[in-house]
Protein backbone atom coordinates (compact mmCIF):
# COMPACT_ATOMS: atom_id res chain seq x y z
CA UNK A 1 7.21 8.11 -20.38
CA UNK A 2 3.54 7.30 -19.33
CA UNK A 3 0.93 9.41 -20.43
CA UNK A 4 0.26 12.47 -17.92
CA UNK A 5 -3.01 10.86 -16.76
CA UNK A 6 -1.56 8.08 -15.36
CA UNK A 7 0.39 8.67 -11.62
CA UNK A 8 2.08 5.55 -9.99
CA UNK A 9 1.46 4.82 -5.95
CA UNK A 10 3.59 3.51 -3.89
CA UNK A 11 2.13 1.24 -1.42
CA UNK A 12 3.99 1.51 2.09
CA UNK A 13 7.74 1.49 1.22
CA UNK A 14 8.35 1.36 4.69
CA UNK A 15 11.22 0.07 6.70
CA UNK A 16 9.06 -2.21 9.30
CA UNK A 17 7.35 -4.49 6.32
CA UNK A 18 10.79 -5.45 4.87
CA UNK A 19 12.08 -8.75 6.08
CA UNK A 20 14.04 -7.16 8.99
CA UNK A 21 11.32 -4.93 10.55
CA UNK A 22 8.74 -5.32 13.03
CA UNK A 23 5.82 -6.43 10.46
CA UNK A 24 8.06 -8.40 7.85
CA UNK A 25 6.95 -9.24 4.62
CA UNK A 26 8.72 -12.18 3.09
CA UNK A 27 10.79 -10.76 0.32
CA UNK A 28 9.25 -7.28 0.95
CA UNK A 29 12.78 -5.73 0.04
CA UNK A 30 12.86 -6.86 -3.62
CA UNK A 31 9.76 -4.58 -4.61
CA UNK A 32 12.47 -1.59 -4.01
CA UNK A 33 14.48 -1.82 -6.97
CA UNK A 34 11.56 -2.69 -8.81
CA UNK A 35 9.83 0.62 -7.70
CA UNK A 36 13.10 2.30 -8.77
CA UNK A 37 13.16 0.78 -12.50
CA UNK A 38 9.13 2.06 -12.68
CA UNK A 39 9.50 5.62 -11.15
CA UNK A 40 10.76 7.50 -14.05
CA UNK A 41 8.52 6.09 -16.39
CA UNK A 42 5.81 8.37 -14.13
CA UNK A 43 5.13 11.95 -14.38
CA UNK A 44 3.23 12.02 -11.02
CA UNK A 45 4.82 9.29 -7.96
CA UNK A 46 2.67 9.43 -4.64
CA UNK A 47 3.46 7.15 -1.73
CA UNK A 48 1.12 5.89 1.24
CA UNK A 49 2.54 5.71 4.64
CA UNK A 50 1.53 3.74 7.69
CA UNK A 51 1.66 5.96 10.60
CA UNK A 52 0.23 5.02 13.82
CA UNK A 53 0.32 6.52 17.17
CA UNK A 54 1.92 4.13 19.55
CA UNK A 55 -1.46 3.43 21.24
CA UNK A 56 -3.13 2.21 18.27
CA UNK A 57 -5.77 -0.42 18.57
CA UNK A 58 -4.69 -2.75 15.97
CA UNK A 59 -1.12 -3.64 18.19
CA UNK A 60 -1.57 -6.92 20.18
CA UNK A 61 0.59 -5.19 22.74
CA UNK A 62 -1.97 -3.12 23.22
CA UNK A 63 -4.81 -5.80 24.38
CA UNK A 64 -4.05 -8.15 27.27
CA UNK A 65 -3.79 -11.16 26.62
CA UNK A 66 -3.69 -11.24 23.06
CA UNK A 67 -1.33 -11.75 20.72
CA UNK A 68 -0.60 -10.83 16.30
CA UNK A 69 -2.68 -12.64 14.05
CA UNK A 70 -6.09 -13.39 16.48
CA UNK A 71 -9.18 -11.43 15.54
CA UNK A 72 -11.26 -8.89 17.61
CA UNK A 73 -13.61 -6.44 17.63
CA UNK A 74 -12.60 -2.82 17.37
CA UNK A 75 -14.78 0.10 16.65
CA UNK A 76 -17.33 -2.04 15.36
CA UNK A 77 -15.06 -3.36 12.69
CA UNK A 78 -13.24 -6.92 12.41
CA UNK A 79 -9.95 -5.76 13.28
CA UNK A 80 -6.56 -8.67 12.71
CA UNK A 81 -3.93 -8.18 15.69
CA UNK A 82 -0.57 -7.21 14.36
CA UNK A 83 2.75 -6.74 15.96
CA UNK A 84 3.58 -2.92 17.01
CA UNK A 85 4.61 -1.53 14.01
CA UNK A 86 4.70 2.32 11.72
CA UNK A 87 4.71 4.16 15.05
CA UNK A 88 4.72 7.85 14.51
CA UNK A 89 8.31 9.48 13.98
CA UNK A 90 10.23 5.82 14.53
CA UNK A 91 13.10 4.59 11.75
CA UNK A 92 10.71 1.53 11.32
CA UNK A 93 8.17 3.96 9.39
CA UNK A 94 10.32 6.27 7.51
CA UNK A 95 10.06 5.26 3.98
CA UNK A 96 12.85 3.19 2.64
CA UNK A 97 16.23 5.08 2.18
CA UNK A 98 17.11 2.60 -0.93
CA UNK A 99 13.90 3.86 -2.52
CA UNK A 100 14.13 6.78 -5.13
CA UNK A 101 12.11 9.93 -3.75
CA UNK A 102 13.26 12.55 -5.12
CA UNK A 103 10.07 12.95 -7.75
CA UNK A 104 7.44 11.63 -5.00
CA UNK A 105 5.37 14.73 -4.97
CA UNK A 106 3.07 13.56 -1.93
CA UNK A 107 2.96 11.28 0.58
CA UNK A 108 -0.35 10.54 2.25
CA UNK A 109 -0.11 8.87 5.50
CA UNK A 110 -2.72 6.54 7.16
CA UNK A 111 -3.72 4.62 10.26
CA UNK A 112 -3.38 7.98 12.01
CA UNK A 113 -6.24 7.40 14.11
CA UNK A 114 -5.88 4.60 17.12
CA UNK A 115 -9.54 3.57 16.95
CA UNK A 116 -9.51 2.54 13.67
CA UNK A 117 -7.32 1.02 10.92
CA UNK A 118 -6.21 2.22 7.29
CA UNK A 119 -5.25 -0.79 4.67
CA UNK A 120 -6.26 1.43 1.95
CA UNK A 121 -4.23 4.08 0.78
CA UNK A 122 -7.27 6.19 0.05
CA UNK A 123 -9.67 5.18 3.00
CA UNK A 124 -9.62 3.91 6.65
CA UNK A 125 -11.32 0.50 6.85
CA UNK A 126 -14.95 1.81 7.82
CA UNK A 127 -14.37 4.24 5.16
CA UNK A 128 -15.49 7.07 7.47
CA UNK A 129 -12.62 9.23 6.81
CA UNK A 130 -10.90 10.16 3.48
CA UNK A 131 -6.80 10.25 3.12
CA UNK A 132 -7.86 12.95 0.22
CA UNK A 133 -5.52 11.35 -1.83
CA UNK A 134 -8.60 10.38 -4.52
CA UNK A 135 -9.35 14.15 -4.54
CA UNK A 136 -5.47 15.30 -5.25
CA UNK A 137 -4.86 12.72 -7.80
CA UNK A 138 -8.70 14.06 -9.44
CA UNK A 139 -7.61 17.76 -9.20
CA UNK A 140 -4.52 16.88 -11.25
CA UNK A 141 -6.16 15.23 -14.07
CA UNK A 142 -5.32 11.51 -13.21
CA UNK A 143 -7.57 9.17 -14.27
CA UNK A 144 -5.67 5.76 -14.16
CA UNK A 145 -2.93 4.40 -11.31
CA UNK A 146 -0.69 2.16 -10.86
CA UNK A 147 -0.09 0.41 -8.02
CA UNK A 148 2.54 -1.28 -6.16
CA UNK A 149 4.38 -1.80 -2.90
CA UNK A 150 3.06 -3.91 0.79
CA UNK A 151 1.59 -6.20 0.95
CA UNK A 152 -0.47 -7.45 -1.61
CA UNK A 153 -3.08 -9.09 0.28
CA UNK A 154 -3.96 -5.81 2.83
CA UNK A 155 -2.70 -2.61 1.67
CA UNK A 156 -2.19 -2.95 -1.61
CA UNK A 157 -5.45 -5.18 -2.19
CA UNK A 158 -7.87 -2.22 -0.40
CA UNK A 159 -5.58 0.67 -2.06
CA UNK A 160 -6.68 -1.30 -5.63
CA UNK A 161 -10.31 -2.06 -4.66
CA UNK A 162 -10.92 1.36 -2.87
CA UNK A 163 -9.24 3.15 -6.39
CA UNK A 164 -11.86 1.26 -8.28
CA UNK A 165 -14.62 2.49 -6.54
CA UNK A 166 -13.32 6.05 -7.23
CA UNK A 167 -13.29 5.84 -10.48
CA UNK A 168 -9.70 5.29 -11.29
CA UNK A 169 -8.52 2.82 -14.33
CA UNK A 170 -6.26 -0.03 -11.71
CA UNK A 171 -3.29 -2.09 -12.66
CA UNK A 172 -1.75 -3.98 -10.38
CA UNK A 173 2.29 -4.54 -11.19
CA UNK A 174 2.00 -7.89 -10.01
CA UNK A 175 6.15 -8.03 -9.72
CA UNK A 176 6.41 -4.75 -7.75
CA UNK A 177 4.48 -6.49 -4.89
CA UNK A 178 4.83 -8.91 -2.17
CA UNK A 179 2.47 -10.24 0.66
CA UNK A 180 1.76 -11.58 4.05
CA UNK A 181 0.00 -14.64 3.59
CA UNK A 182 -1.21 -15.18 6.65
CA UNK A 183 -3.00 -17.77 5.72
CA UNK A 184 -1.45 -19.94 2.74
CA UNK A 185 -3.33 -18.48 -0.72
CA UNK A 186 -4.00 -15.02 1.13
CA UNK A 187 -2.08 -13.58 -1.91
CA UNK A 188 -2.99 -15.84 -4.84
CA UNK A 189 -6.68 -15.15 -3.62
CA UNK A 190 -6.17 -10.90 -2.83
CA UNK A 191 -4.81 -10.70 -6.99
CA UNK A 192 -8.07 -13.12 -7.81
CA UNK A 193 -10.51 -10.33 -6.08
CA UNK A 194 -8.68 -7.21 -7.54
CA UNK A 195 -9.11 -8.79 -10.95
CA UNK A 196 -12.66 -9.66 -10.13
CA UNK A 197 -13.43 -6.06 -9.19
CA UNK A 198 -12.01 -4.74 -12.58
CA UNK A 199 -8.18 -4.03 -11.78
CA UNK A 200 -5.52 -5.05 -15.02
CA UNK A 201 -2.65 -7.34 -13.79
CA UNK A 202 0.69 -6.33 -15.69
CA UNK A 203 4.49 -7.02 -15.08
CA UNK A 204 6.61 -4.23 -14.21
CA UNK A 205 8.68 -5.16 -18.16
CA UNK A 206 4.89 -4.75 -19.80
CA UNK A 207 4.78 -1.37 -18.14
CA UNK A 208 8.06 -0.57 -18.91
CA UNK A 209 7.83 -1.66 -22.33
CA UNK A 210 4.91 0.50 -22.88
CA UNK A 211 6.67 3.33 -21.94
CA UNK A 212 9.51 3.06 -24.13
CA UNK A 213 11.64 1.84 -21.52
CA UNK A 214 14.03 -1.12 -20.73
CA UNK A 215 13.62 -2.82 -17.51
């Protein structure tokens, strides 16, 4: 077991970023068991949630004319177009079933508001409004997370950087993640920044091992 000061986030388990959902990340289904083997090593497990109302500005569908992956303008913030996706109350944003909850002691859900997005797992993107989840984790004496989950190069990557600036101790479990790569290197280059900004890298086995635990 880790030391009490150290909680593990879950990034998005969701059902719409594994390969068969609406937002698929390539391989996105192989962090599960990953997150599984990790979880009990933690005495504190939070998960982030994308949860969007159905009229949310960062759905192509919702912009004539456009279509996922072109760039506009949205609330005075560069906002990428992505395929309809984490709609509030749909099976495509329910957390994976696979996925071990039963000692997830919050879930803090993002992207609630349709004129603005939420990569971060602490912040929307303009960070104008707080998840609180920096203020939970504070109040219960963390001072280090872990992090893992989708995708590596958005929600993940701004859930790392955004802990940093918080205060928080960061590892990235560099196994326990998987990206988009939108744009060949997106990932490669997302781990290069984290690192830059002060995050650890380790392996789910380092963790593990640490612990006193087999993977």
């Amino acid at each position: 077991m880790l030391p009490a000061h150290v909680a593990l986030i879950l990034v998005d388990l969701q059902y719409d970023f594994l390969p068969t959902g609406m937002l698929p990340v390539p391989e996105g289904d192989r962090v599960i068991p990953v997150a599984n083997t990790l979880i009990p090593a933690y005495r504190t497990v939070v998960a982030t949630q994308d949860w969007h109302p159905a009229n949310h500005g960062s759905f192509a569908a919702n912009h004539p004319w456009r279509k996922p992956g072109q760039v506009i303008e949205l609330n005075g913030l560069s906002q990428i177009l992505w395929p309809i996706h984490c709609v509030q109350g749909t099976w495509g944003a329910e957390l994976v079933d696979e996925l071990d909850q039963q000692t997830i002691t919050r879930i803090f859900q993002k992207g609630t508001d349709p004129e603005i997005d939420s990569y971060s797992g602490f912040y929307d993107n303009g960070h104008r409004k707080s998840t609180g989840m920096a203020e939970w984790l504070k109040e219960r004496g963390i001072t280090e997370v872990h992090v893992l989950g989708l995708a590596t190069d958005y929600c993940v990557k701004f859930t790392v950087l955004d802990g940093l600036q918080e205060g928080f101790a960061v590892t990235l479990i560099r196994d326990a993640t998987r990206g988009v790569d939108l744009t060949e290197g997106d990932v490669d280059r997302a781990v290069v920044d984290m690192q830059g900004a002060g995050a650890q890298v380790q392996t789910s086995s380092e963790l593990l091992a640490t612990a006193g635990l087999e993977a």
